[in-house]
N, C-alpha and C. Protein backbone atom coordinates (compact mmCIF):
# COMPACT_ATOMS: atom_id res chain seq x y z
N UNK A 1 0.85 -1.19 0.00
CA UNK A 1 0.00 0.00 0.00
C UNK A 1 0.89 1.24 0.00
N UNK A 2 0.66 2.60 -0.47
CA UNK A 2 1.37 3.20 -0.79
C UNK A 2 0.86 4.39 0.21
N UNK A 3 1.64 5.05 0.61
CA UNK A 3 1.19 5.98 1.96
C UNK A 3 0.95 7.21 1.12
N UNK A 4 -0.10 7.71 1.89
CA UNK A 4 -0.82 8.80 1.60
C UNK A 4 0.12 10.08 0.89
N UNK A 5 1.08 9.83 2.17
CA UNK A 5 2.09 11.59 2.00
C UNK A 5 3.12 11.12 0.72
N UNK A 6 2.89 9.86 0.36
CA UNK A 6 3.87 9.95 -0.99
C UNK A 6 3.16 10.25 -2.19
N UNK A 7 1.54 9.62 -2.25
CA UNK A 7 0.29 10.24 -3.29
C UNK A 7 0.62 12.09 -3.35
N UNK A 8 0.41 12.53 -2.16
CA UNK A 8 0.32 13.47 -1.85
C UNK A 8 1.23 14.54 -2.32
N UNK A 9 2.85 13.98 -1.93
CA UNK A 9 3.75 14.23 -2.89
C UNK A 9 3.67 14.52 -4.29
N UNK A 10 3.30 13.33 -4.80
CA UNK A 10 3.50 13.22 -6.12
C UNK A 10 2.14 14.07 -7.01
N UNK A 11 0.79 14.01 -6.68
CA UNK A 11 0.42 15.10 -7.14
C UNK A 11 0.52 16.31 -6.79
N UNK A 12 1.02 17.22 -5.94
CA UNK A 12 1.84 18.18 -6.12
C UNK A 12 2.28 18.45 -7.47
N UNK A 13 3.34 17.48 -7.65
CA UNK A 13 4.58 17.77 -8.27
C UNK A 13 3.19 17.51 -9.75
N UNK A 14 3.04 16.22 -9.73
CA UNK A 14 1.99 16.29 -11.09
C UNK A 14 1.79 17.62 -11.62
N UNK A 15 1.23 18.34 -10.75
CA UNK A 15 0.33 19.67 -10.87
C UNK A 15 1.02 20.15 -11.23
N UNK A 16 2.29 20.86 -10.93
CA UNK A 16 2.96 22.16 -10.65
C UNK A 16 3.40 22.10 -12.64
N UNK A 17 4.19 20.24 -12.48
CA UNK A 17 4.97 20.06 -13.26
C UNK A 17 3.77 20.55 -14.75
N UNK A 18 2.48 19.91 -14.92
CA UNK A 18 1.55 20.22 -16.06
C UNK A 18 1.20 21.40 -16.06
N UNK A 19 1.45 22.22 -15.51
CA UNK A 19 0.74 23.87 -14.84
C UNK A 19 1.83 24.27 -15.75
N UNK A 20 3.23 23.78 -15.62
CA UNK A 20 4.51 24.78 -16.34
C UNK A 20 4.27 24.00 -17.90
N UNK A 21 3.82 22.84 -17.73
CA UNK A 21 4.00 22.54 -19.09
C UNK A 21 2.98 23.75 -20.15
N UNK A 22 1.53 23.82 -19.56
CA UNK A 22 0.65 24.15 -19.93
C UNK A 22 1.07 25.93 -20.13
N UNK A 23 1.53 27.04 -19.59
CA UNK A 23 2.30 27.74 -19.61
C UNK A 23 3.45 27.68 -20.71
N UNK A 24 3.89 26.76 -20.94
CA UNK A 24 5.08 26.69 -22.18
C UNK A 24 4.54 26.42 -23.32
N UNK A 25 3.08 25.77 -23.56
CA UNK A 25 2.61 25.35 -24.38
C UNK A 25 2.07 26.89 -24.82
N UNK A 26 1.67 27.86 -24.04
CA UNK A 26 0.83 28.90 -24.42
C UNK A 26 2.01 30.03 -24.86
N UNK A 27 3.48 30.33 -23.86
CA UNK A 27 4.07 31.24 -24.68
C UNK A 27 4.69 30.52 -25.74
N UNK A 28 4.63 29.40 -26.33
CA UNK A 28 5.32 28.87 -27.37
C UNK A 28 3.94 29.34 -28.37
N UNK A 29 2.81 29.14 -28.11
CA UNK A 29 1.97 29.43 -29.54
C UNK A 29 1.89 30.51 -29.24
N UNK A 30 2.49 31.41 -28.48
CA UNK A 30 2.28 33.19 -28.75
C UNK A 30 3.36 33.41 -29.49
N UNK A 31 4.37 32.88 -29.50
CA UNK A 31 5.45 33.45 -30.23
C UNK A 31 5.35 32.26 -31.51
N UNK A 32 4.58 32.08 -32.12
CA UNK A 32 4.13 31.15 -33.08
C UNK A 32 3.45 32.09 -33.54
N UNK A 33 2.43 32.09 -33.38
CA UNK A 33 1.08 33.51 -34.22
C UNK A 33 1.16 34.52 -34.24
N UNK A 34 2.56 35.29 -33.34
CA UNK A 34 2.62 36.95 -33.27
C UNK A 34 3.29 36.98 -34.73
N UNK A 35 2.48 38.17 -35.53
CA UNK A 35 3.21 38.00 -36.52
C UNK A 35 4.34 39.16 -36.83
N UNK A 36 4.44 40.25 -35.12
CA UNK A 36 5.03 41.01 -35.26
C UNK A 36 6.46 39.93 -34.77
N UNK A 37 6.71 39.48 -34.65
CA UNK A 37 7.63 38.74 -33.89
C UNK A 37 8.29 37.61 -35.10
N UNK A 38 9.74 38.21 -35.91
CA UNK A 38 9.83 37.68 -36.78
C UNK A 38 11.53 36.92 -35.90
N UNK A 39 12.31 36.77 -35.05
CA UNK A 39 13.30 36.50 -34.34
C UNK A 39 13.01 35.24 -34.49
N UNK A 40 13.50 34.08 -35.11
CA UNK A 40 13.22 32.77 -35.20
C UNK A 40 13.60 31.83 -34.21
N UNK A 41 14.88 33.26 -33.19
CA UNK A 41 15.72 32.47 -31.96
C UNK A 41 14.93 32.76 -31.03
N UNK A 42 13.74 34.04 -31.05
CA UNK A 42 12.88 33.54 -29.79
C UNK A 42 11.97 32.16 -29.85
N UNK A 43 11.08 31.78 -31.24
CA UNK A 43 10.39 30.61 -30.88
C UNK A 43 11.00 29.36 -30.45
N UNK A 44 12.35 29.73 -30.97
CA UNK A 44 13.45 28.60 -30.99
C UNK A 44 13.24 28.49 -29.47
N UNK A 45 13.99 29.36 -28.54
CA UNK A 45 13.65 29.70 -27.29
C UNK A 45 12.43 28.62 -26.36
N UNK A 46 11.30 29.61 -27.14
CA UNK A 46 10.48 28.82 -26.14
C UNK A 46 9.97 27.62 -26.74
N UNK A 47 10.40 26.99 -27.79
CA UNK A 47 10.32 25.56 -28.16
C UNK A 47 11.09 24.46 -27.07
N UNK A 48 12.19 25.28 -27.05
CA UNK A 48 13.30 24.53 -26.01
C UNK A 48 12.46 24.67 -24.63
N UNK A 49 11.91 25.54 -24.27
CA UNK A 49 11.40 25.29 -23.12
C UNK A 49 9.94 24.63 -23.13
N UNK A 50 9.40 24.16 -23.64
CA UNK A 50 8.10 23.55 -24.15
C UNK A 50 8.99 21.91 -24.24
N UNK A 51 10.06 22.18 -24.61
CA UNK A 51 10.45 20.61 -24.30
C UNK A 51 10.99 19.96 -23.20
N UNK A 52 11.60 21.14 -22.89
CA UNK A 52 11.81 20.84 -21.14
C UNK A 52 10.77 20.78 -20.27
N UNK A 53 9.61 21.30 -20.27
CA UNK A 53 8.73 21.24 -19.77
C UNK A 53 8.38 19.56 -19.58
N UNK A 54 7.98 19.26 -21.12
CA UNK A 54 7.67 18.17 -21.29
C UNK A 54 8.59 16.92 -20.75
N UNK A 55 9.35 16.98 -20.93
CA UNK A 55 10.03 15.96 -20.14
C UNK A 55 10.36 15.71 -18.73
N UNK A 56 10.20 17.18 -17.90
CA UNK A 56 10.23 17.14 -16.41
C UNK A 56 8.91 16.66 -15.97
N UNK A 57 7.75 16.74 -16.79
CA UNK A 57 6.34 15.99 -16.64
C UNK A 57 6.56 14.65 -16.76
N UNK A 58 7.58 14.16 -18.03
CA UNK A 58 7.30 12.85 -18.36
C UNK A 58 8.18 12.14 -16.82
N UNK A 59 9.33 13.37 -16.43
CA UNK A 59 9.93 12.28 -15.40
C UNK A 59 9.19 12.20 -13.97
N UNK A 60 8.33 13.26 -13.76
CA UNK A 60 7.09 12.92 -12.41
C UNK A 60 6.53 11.57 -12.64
N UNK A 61 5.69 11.71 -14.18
CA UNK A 61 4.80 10.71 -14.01
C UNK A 61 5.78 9.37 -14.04
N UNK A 62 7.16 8.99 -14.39
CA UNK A 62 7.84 7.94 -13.83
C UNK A 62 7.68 7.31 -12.73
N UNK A 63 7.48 9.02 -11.68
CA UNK A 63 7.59 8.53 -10.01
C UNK A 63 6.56 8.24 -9.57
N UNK A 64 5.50 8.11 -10.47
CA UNK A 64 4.40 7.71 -9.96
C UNK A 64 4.13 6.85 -8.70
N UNK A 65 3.45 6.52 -7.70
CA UNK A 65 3.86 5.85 -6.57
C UNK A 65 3.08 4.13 -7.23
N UNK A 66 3.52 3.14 -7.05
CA UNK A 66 2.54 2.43 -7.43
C UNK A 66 2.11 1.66 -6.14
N UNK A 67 1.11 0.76 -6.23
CA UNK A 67 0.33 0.08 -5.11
C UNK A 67 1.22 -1.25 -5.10
């Protein structure tokens, strides 16, 4: 059985971690559709961070606690 305060733990981190993903997902399509915004090293930018995002999510849900 898996104790409460480690569930507890781990969605935290779930949250926080999809909260930033969800955030990277949105300034990445702002600097996607601005069409004043022609710097190819900013989307570059927040592409890179839209992938980091994504993968600090993919490594929570690793820690998933299991039963």
């Amino acid at each position: 059985m898996v104790e409460p305060e480690a569930w507890a733990l781990w969605r935290r981190d779930h949250a926080a971690a999809l909260a930033a993903l969800q955030e990277a997902q949105r300034a990445y399509h702002r600097e996607a559709v601005d069409s004043r915004q022609s710097a190819v090293g900013t989307r570059g930018a927040a592409l890179d961070a839209l992938d980091a995002a994504r993968v600090r999510l993919d490594e929570v849900r690793a820690r998933m606690p299991r039963q």
